[in-house]
Protein backbone atom coordinates (compact mmCIF):
# COMPACT_ATOMS: atom_id res chain seq x y z
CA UNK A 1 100.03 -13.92 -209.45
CA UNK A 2 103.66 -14.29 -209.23
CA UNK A 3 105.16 -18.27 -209.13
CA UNK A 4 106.37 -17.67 -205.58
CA UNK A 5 103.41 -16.30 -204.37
CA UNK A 6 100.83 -19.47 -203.43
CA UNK A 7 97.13 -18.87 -202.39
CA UNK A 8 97.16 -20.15 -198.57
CA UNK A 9 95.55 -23.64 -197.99
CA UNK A 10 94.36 -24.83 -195.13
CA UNK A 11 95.29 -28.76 -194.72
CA UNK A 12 93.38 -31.10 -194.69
CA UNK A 13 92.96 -34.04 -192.09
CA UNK A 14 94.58 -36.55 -194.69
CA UNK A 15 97.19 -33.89 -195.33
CA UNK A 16 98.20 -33.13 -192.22
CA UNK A 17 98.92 -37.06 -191.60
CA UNK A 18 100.56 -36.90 -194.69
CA UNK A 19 98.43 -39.55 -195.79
CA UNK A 20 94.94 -41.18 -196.20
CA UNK A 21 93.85 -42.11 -192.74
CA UNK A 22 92.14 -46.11 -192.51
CA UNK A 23 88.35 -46.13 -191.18
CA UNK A 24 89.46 -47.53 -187.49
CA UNK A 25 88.31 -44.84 -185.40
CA UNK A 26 84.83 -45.51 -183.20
CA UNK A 27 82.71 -41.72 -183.02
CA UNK A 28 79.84 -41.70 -180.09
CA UNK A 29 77.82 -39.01 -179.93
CA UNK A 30 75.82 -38.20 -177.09
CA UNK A 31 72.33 -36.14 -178.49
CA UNK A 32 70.83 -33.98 -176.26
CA UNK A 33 69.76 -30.44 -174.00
CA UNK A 34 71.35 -31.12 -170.30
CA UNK A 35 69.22 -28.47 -169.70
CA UNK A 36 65.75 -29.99 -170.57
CA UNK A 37 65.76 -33.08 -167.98
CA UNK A 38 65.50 -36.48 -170.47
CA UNK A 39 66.32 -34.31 -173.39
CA UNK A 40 69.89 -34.60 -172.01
CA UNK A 41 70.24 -38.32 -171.55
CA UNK A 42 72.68 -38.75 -174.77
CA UNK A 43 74.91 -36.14 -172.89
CA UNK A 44 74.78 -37.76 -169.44
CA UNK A 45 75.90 -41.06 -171.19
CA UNK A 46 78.81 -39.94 -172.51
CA UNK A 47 79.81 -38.21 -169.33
CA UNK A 48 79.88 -41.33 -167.89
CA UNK A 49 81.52 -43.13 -170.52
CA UNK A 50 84.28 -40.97 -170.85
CA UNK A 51 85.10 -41.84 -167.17
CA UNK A 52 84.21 -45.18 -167.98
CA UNK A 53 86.80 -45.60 -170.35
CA UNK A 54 88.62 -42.61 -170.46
CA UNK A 55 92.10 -43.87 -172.83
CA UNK A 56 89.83 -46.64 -174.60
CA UNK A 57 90.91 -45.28 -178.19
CA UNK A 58 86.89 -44.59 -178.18
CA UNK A 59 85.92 -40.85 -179.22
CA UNK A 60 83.20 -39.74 -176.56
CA UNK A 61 81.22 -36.85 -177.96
CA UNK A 62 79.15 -34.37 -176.38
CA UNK A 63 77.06 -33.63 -179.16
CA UNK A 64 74.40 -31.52 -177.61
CA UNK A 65 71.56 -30.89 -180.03
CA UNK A 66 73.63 -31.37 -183.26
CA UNK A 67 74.71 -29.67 -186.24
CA UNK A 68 77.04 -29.85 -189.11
CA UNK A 69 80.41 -29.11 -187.63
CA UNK A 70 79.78 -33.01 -186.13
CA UNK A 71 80.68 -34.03 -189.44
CA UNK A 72 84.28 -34.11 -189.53
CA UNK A 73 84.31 -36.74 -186.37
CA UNK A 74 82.94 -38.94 -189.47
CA UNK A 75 85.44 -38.54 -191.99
CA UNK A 76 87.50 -41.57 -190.51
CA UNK A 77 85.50 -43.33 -188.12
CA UNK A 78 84.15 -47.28 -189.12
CA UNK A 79 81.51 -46.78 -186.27
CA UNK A 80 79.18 -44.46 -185.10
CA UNK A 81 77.12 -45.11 -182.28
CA UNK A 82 74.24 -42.09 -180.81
CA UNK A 83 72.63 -42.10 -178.02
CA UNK A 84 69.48 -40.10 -177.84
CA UNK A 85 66.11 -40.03 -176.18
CA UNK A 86 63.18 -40.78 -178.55
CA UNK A 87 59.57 -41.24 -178.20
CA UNK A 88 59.13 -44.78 -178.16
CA UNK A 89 55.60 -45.24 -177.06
CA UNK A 90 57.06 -47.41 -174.46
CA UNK A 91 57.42 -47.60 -170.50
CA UNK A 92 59.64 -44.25 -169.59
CA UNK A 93 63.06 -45.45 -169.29
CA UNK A 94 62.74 -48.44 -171.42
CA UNK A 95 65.37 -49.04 -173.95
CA UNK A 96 66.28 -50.01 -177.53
CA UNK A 97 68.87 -50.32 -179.97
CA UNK A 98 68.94 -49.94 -183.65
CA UNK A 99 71.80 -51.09 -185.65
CA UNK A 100 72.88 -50.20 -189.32
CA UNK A 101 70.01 -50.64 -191.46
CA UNK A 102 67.30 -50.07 -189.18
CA UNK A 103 69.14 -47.83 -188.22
CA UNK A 104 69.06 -45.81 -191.07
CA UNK A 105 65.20 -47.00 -191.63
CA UNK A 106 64.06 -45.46 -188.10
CA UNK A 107 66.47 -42.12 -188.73
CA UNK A 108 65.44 -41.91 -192.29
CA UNK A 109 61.22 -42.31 -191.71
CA UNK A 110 59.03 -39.49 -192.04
CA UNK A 111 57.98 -40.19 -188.43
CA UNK A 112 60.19 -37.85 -185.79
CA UNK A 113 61.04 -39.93 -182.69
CA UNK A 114 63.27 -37.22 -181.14
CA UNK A 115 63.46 -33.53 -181.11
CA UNK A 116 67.08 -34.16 -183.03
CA UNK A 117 66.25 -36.57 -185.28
CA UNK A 118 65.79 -34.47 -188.06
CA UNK A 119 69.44 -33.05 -187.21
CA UNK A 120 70.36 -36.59 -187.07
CA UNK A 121 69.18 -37.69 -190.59
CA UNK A 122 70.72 -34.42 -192.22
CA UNK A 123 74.12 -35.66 -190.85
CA UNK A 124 73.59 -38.73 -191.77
CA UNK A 125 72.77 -37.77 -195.37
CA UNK A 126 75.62 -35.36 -195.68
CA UNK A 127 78.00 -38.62 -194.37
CA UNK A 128 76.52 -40.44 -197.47
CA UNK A 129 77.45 -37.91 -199.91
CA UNK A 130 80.25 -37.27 -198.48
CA UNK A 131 81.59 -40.59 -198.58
CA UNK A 132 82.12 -41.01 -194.52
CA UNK A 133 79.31 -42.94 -193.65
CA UNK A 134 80.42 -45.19 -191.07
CA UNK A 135 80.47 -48.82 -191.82
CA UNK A 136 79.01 -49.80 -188.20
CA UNK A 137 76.36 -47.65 -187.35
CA UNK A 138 74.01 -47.96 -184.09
CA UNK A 139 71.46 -45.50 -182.26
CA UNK A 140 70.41 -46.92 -178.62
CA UNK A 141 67.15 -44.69 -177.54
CA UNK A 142 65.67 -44.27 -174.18
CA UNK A 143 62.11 -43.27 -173.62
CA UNK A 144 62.01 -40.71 -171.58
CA UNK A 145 59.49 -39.01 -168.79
CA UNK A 146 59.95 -35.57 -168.78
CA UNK A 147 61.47 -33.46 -171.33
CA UNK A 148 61.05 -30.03 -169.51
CA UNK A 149 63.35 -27.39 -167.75
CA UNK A 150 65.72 -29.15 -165.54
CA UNK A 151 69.08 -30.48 -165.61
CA UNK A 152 68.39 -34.19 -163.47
CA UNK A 153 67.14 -37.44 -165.63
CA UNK A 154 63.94 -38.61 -164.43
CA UNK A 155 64.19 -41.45 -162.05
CA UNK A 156 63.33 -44.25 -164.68
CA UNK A 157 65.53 -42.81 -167.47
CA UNK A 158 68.26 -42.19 -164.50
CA UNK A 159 67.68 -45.88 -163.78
CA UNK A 160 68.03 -46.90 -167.20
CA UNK A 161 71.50 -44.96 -167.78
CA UNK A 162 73.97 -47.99 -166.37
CA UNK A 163 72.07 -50.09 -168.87
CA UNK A 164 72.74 -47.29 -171.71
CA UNK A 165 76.58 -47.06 -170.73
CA UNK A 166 76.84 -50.90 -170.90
CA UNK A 167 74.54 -51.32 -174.01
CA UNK A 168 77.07 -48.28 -175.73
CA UNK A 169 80.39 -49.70 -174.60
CA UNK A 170 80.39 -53.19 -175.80
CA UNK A 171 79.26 -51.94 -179.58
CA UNK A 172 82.27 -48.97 -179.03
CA UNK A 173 84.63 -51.67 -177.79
CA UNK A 174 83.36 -54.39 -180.57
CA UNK A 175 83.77 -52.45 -183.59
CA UNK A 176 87.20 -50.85 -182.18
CA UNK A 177 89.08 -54.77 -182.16
């Protein structure tokens, strides 16, 4: 190949801001199906954080029912928080959140709490070796009623969705100072 002919490459997020980007960014990814009723509770969160707190400095993420491409919203965050629905074995609409290391433990089990948990841990894993795991990690779960065709939260998970918002914000808006 000639000396004036280069092979094209495609920059890279540090190349393209010419230079290494600091971990300050907060990532929160809504998990879920809008179309399978309490499936979809991750996504109706971040709808409503996003109008919430629409020029917070926050990244809201519709993340739908995962995959890999999510990664790259990792490369320079210092926090992730997700927001899923999970089988809890609790009260529909009742709500908890795991931070960092239990976290990882609950993600990480063989026990599947959600239908994207699974998706959840393989990101999570490919973050690790990767390098990008977030510092501050969180993942607030709400039990949910119905996970079946429809696109409207059941009334105790709809209920529980202010609580969600609130519970998500002040982590977002904690690890962003």
């Amino acid at each position: 190949m000639p000396d004036s002919v280069q092979p094209a490459v495609l920059p890279t997020r540090r190349a393209v801001a010419g230079a290494p980007v600091p971990q300050s960014r907060v990532v929160v990814l809504g998990i879920g199906n809008s179309l399978l009723a309490d499936d979809g509770a991750g996504v109706h969160a971040i709808r409503c954080l996003r109008e919430m707190l629409p020029d917070a400095g926050i990244e809201w993420i519709d993340a739908g029912t995962l995959n890999f491409t999510l990664l790259h919203y990792l490369d320079h965050a210092r926090a992730l928080v997700v927001i899923d629905a999970a089988e809890l074995g609790e009260k529909p609409g009742t709500v908890r959140v795991y931070q960092g290391a239990e976290m990882d433990q609950l993600v990480g089990a063989g026990r599947r709490n959600s239908v994207h948990e699974a998706g959840l841990a393989d990101l999570l894993a490919m973050a690790r070796l990767k390098d990008c795991l977030p510092e501050h990690r969180a993942l607030i779960t709400v039990q949910p009623q119905r996970i079946d065709w429809g696109e409207a939260l059941s009334p105790p998970v709809a209920a529980a969705l202010p609580g969600i918002c609130e519970r998500a914000r002040l982590l977002a808006q904690r690890w962003a100072e």
